[in-house]
C-alpha atoms as a PDB file:
ATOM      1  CA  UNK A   1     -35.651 -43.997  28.622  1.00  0.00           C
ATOM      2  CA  UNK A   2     -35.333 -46.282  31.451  1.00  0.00           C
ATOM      3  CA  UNK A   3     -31.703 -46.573  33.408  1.00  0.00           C
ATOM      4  CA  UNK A   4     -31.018 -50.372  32.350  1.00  0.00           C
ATOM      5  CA  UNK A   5     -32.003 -49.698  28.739  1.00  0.00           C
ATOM      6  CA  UNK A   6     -30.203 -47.333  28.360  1.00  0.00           C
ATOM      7  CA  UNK A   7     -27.060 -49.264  29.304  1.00  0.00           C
ATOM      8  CA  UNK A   8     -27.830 -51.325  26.787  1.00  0.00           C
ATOM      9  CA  UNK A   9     -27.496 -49.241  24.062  1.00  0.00           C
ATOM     10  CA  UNK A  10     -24.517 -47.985  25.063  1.00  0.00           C
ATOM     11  CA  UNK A  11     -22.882 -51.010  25.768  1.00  0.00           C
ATOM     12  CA  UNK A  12     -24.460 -52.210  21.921  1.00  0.00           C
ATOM     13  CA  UNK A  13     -23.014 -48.650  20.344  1.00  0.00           C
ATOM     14  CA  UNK A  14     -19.587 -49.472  22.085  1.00  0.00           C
ATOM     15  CA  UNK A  15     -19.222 -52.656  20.449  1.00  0.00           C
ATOM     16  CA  UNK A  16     -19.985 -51.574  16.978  1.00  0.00           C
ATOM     17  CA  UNK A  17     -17.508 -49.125  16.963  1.00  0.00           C
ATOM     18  CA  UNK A  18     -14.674 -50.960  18.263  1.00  0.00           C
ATOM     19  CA  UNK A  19     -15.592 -53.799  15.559  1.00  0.00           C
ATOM     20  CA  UNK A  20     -15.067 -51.120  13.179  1.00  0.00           C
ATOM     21  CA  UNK A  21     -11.863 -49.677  14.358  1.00  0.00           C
ATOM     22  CA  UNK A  22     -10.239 -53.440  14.992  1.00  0.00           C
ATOM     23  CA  UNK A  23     -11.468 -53.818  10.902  1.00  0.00           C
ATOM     24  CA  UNK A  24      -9.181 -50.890   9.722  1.00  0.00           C
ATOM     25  CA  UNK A  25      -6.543 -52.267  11.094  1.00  0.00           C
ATOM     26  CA  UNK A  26      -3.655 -54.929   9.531  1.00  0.00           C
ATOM     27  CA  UNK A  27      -1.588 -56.488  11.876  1.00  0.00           C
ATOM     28  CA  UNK A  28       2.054 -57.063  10.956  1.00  0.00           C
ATOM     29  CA  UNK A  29       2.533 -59.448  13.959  1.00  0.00           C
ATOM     30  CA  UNK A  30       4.816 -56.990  15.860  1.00  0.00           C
ATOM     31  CA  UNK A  31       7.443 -57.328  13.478  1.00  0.00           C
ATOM     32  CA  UNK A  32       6.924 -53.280  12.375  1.00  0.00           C
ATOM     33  CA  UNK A  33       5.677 -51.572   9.258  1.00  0.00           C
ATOM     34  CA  UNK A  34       4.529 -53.487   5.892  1.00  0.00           C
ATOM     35  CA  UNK A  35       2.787 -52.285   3.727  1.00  0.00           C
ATOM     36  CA  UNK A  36      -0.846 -53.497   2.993  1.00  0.00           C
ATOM     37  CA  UNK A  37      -2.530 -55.724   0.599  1.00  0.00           C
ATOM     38  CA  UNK A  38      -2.937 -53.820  -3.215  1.00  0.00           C
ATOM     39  CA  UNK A  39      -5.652 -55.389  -4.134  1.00  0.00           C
ATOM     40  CA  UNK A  40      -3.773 -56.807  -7.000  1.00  0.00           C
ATOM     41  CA  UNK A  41      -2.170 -59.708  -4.347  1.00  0.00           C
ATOM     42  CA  UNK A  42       0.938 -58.041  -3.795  1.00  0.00           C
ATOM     43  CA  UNK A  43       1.799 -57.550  -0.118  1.00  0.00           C
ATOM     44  CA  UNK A  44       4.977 -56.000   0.429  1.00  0.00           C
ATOM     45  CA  UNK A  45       7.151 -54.423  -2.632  1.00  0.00           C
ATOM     46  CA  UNK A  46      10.399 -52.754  -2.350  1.00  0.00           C
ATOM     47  CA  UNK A  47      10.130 -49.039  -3.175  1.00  0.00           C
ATOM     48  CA  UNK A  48      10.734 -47.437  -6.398  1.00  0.00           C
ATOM     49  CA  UNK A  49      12.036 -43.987  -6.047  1.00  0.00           C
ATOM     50  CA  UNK A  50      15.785 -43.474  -4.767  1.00  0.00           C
ATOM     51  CA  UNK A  51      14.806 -40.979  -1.818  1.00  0.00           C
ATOM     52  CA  UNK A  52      12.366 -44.141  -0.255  1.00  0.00           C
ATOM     53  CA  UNK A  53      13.462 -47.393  -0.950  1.00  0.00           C
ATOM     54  CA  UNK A  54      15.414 -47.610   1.523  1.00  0.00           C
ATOM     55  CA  UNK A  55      12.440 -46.935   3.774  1.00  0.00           C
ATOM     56  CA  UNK A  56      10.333 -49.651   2.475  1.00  0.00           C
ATOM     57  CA  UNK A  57      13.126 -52.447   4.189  1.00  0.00           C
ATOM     58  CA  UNK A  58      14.227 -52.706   7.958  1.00  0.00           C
ATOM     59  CA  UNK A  59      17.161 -51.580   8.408  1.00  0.00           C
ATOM     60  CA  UNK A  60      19.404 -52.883  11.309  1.00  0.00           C
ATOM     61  CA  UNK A  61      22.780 -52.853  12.377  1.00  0.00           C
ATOM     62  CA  UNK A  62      23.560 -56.551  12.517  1.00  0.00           C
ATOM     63  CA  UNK A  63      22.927 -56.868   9.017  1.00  0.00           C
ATOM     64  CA  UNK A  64      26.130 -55.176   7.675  1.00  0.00           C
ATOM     65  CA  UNK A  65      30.064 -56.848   8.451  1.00  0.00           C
ATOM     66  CA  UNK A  66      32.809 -55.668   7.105  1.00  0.00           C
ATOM     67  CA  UNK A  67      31.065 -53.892   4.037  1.00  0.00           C
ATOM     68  CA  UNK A  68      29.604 -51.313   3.006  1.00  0.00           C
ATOM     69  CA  UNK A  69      25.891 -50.589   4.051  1.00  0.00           C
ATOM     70  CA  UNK A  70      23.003 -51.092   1.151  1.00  0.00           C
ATOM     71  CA  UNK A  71      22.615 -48.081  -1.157  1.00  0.00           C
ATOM     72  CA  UNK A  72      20.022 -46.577  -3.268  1.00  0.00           C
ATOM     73  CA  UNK A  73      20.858 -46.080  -6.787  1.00  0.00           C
ATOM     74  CA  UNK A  74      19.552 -45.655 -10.469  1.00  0.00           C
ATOM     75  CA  UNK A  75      18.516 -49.057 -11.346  1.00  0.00           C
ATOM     76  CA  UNK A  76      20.930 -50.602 -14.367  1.00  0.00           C
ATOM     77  CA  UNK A  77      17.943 -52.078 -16.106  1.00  0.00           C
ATOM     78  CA  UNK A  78      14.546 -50.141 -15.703  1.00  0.00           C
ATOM     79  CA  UNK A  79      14.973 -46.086 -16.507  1.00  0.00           C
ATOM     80  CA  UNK A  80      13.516 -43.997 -13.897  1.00  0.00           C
ATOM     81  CA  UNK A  81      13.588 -46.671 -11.211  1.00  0.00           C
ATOM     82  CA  UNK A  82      15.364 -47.094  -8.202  1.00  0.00           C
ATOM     83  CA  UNK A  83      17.518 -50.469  -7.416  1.00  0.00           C
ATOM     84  CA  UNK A  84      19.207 -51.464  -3.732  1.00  0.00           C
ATOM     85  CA  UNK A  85      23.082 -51.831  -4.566  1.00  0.00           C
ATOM     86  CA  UNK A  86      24.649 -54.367  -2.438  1.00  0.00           C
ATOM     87  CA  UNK A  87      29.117 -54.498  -1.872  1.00  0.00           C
ATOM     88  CA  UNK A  88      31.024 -57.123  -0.409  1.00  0.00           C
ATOM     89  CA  UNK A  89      34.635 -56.369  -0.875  1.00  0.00           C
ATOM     90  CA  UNK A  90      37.167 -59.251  -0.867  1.00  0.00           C
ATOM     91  CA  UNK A  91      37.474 -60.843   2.487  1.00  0.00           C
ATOM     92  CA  UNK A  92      34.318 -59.234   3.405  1.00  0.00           C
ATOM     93  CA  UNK A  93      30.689 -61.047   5.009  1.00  0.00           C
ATOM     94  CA  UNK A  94      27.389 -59.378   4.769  1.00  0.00           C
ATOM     95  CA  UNK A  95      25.779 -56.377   3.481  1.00  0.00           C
ATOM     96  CA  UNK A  96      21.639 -57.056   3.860  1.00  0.00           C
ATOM     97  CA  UNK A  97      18.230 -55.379   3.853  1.00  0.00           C
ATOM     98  CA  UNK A  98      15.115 -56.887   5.507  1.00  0.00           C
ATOM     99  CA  UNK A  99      11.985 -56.195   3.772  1.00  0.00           C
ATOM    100  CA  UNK A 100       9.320 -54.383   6.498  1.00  0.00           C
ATOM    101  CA  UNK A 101       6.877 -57.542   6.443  1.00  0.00           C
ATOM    102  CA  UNK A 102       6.073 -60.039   8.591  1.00  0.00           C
ATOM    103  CA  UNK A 103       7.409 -63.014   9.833  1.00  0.00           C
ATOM    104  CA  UNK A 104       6.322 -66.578   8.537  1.00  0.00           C
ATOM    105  CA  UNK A 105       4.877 -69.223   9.963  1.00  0.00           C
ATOM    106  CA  UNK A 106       3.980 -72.985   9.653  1.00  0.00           C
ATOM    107  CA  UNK A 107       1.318 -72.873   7.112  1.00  0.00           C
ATOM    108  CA  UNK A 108       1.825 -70.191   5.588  1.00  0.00           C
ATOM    109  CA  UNK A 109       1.937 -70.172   1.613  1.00  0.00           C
ATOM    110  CA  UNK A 110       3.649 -67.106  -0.265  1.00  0.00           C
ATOM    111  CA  UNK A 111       5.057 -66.314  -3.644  1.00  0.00           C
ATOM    112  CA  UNK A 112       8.409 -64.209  -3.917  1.00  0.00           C
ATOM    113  CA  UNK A 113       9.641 -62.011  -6.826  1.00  0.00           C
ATOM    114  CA  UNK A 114      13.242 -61.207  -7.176  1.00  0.00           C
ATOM    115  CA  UNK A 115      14.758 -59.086  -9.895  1.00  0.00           C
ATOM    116  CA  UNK A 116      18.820 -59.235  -9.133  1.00  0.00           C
ATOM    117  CA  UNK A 117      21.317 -57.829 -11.457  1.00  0.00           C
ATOM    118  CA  UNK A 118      24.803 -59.382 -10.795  1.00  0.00           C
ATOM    119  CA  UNK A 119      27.511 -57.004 -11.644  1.00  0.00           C
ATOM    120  CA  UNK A 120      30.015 -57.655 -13.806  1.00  0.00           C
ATOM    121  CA  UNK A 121      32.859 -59.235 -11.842  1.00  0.00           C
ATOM    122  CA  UNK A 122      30.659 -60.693  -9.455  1.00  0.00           C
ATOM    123  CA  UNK A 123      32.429 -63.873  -8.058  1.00  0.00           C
ATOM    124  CA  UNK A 124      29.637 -66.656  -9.528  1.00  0.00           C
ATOM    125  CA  UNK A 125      31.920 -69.440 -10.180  1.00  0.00           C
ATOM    126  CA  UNK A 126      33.169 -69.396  -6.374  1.00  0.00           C
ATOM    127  CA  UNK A 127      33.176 -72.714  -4.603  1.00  0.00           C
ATOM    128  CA  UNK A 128      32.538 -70.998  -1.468  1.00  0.00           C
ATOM    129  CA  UNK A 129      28.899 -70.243   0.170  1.00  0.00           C
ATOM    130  CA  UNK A 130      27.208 -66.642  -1.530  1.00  0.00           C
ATOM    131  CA  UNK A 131      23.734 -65.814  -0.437  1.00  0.00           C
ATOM    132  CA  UNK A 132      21.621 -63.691  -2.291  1.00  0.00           C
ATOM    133  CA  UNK A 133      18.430 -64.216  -0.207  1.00  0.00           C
ATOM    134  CA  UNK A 134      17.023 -66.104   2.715  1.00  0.00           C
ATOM    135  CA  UNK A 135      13.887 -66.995   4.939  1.00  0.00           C
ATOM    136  CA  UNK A 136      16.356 -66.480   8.139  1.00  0.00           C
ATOM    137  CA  UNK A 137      15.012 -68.661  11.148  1.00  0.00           C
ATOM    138  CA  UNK A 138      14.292 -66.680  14.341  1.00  0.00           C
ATOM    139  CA  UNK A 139      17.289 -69.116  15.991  1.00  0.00           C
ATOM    140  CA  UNK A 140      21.088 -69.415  15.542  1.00  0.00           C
ATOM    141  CA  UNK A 141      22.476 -71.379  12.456  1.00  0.00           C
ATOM    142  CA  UNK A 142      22.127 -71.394   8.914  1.00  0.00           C
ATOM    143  CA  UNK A 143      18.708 -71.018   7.497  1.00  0.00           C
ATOM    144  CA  UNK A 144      16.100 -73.451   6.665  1.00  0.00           C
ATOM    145  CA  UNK A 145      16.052 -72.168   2.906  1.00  0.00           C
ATOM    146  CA  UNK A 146      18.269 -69.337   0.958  1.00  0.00           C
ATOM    147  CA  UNK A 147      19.474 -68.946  -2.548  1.00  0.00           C
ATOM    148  CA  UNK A 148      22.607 -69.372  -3.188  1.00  0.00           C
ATOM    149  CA  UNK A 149      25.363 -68.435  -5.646  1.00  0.00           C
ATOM    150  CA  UNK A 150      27.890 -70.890  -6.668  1.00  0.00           C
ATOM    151  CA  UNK A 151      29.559 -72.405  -9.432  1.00  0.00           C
ATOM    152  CA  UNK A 152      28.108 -70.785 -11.694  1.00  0.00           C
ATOM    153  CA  UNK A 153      24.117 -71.415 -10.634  1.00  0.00           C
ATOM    154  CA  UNK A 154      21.648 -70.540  -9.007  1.00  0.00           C
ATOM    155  CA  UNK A 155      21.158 -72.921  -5.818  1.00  0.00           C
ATOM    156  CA  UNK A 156      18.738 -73.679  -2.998  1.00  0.00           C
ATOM    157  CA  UNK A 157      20.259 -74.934   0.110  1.00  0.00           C
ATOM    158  CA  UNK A 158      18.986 -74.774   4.093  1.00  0.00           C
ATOM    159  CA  UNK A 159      18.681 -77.367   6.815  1.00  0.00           C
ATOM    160  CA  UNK A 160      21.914 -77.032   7.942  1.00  0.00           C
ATOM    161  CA  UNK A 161      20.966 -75.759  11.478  1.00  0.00           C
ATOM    162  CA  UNK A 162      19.700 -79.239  12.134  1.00  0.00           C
ATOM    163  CA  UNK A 163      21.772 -81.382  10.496  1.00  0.00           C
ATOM    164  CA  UNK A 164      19.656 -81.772   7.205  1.00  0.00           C
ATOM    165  CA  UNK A 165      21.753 -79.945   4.715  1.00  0.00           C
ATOM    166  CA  UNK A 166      19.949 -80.159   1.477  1.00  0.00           C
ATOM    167  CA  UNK A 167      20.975 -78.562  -1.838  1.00  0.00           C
ATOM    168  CA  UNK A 168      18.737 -78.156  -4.809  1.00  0.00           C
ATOM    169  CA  UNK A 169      19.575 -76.674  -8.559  1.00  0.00           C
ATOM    170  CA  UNK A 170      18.112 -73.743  -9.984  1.00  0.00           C
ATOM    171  CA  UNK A 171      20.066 -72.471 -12.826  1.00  0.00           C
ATOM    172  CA  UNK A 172      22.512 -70.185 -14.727  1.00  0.00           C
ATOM    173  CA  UNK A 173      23.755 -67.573 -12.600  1.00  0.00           C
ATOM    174  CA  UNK A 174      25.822 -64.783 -15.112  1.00  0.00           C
ATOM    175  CA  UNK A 175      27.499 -61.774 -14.380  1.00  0.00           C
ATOM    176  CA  UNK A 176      26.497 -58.384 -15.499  1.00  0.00           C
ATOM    177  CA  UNK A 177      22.733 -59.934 -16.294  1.00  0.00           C
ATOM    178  CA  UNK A 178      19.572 -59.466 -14.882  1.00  0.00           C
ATOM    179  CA  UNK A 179      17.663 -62.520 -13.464  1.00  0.00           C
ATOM    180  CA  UNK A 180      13.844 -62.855 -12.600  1.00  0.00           C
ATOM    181  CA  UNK A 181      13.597 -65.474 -10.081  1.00  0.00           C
ATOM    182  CA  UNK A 182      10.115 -65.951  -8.394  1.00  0.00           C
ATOM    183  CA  UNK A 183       9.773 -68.654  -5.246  1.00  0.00           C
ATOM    184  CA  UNK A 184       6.447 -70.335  -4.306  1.00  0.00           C
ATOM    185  CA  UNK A 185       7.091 -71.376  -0.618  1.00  0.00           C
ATOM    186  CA  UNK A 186       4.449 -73.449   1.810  1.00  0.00           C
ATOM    187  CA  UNK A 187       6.312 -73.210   5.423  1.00  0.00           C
ATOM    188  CA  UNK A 188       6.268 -76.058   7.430  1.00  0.00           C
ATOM    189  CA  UNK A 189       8.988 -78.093   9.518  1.00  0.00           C
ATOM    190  CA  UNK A 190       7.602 -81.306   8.123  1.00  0.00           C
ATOM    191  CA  UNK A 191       9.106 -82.114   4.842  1.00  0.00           C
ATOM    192  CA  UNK A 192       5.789 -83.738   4.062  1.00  0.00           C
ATOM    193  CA  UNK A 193       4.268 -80.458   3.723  1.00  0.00           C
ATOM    194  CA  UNK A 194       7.020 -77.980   2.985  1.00  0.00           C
ATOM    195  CA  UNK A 195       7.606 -77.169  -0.345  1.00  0.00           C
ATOM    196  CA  UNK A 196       9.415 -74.731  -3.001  1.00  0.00           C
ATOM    197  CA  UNK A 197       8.654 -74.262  -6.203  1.00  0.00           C
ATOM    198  CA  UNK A 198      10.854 -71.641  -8.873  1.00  0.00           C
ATOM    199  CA  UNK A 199      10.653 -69.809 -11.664  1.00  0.00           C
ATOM    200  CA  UNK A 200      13.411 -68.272 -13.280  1.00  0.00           C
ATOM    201  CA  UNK A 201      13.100 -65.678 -16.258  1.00  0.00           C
ATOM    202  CA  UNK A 202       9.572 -67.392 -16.176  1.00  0.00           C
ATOM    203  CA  UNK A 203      10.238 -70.648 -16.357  1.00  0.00           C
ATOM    204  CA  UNK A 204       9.571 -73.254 -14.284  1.00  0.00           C
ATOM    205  CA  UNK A 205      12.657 -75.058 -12.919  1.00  0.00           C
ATOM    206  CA  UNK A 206      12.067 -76.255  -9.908  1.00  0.00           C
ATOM    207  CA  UNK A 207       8.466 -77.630  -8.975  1.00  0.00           C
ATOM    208  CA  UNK A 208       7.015 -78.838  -6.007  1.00  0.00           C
ATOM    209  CA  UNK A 209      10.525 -79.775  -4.021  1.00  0.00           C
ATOM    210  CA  UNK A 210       9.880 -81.004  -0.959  1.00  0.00           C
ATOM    211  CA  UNK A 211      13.452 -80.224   1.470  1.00  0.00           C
ATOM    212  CA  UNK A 212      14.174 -83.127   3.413  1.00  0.00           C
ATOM    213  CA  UNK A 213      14.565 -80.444   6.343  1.00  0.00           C
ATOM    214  CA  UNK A 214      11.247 -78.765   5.748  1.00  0.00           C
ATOM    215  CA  UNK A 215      11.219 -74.865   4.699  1.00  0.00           C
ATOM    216  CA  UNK A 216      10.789 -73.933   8.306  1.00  0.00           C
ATOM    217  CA  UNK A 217      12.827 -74.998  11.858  1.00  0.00           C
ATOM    218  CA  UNK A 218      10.373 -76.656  14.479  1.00  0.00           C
ATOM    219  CA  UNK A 219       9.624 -74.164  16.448  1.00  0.00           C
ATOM    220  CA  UNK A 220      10.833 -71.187  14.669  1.00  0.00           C
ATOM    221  CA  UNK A 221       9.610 -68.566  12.510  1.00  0.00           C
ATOM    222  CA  UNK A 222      11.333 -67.298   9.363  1.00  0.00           C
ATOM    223  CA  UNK A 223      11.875 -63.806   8.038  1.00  0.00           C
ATOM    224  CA  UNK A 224      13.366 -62.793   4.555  1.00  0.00           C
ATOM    225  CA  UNK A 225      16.667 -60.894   4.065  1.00  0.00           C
ATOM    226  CA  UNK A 226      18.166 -59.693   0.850  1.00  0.00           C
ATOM    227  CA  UNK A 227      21.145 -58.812  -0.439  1.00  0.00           C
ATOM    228  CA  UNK A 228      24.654 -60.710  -0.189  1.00  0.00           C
ATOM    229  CA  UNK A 229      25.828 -63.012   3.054  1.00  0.00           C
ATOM    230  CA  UNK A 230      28.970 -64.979   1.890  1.00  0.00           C
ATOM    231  CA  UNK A 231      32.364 -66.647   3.429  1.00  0.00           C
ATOM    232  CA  UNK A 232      34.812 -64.467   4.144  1.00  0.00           C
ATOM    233  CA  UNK A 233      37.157 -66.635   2.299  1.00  0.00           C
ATOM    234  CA  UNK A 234      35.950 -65.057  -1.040  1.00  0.00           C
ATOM    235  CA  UNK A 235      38.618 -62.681  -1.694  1.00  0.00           C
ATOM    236  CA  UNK A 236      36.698 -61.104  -4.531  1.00  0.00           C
ATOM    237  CA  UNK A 237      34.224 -57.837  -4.467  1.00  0.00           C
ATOM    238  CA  UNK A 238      30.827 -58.419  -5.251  1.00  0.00           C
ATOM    239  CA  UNK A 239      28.004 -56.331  -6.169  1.00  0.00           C
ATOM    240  CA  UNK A 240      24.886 -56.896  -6.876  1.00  0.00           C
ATOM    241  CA  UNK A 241      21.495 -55.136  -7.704  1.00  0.00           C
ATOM    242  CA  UNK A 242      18.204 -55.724  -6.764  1.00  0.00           C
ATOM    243  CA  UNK A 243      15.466 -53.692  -9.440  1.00  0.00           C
ATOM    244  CA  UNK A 244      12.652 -55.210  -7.650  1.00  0.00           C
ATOM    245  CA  UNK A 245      12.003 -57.703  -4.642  1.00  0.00           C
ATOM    246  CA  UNK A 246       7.767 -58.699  -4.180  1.00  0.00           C
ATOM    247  CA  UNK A 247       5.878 -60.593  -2.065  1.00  0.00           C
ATOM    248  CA  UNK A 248       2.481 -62.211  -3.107  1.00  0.00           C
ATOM    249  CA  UNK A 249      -0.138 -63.889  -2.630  1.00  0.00           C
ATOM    250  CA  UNK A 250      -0.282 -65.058  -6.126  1.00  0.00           C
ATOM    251  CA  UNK A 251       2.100 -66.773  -9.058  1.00  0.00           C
ATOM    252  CA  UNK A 252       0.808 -63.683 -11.466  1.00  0.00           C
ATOM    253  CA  UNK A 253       1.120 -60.598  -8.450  1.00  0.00           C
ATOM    254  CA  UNK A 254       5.024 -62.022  -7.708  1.00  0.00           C
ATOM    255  CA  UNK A 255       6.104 -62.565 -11.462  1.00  0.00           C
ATOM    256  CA  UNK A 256       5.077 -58.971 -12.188  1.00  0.00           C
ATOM    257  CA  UNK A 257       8.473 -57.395 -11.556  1.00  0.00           C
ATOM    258  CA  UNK A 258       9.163 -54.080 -12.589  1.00  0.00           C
ATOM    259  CA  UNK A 259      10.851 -53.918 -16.645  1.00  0.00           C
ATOM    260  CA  UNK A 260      12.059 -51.061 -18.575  1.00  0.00           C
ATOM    261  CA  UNK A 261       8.767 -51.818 -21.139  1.00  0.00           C
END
């Protein structure tokens, strides 16, 4: 075979295989593991056994303060499941887990499934700030959305960081009762085209809110955290469980949250 053809098919081999190797592989936009799409639209889910469910979130030092860290336990609701057990004790500020997925980004459009268990004694009808989950913004400040406990509810708040503070109702928030809450989030800093919508024990409450701050910072990324952030002027422990925590690509994939049936 000639020199110069032969080249060629080299050089044509070369770039077959590397197409094939860059197709086996997922980027998680250097933000480390996550675990890849099921098939079934689910993205990311927290682990189910208690010796790995830890290992399915990012775990980093900055995300505990004056508490204890997250713990894997039996889960109070679904037999033979695992839960993440989150403490703040009186006077306390943060014990949190970051799911091992990506950040998000303007444009982006995901659906969120939270099973959380509030334990008996936990401090709903507090005036003070309680947060249960957020899409933290890669900046300082309070986050452009979170869910909140207070009074009682179930909130969404964010846009404090830049002087937008917004506050929107959710529902019922009871001790010692399990609470499916699933979030349909478009990220974008304009508040023409960010949006929540929420579900809550599969009902729609909330649909098609449009923050006034956007569900993203300009020129920020987000990234979720679980687990409990709250003032320190709470004097009250408070624990809380979550059975299952999902990200989607789809309503159905998110609301599909693991049950003792």
């Amino acid at each position: 075979m000639p020199r110069g053809l032969t080249r060629t098919v080299v050089g044509i081999v070369l770039v077959f295989l590397l197409a094939g190797c860059a197709t086996g592989t997922r980027s998680s936009s250097g933000n480390g593991p996550s675990s890849g799409p099921t098939g079934d639209g689910v993205l990311w889910r927290a682990g189910a056994q208690s010796s790995t469910v830890l290992d399915t979130y990012r775990v980093t030092p900055w995300n505990t303060d004056d508490a204890e860290d997250p713990t894997a336990v039996a889960s109070p609701d679904v037999p033979g499941r695992a839960a993440v057990e989150y403490t703040v004790p009186g006077g306390g500020t943060r014990s949190e887990l970051e799911p091992a997925y990506r950040s998000f980004r303007p444009g982006d459009d995901y659906w969120f499934g939270f099973a959380v268990r509030l334990a008996d004694g936990f401090p709903v009808d507090t005036s003070d700030w309680q947060v249960i989950a957020q899409w933290k913004n890669s900046g300082d400040g309070s986050p452009p959305l979170s869910i909140q406990v207070h009074g009682g509810r179930f909130v969404l708040e964010g846009g404090e960081a830049i002087g937008e503070h917004w506050s929107r109702d959710i529902g019922p928030a009871v001790a010692g009762q399990r609470t499916d809450l699933v979030l349909h989030v478009r990220f974008s800093d304009d508040p023409d085209e960010g949006s929540v919508d929420v579900l809550q024990d599969g009902r729609e409450v909330v649909s098609d809110y449009r923050p006034r701050g956007g569900t993203l910072y300009p020129d920020e990324v987000s990234y979720l955290k679980t687990g409990l952030y709250r003032s320190s002027d709470i004097d009250t422990d408070g624990t809380l469980y979550y059975d299952d925590v999902v990200i989607a690509s789809t309503r159905e994939a998110a609301s599909e949250l693991a049950t003792a049936s």
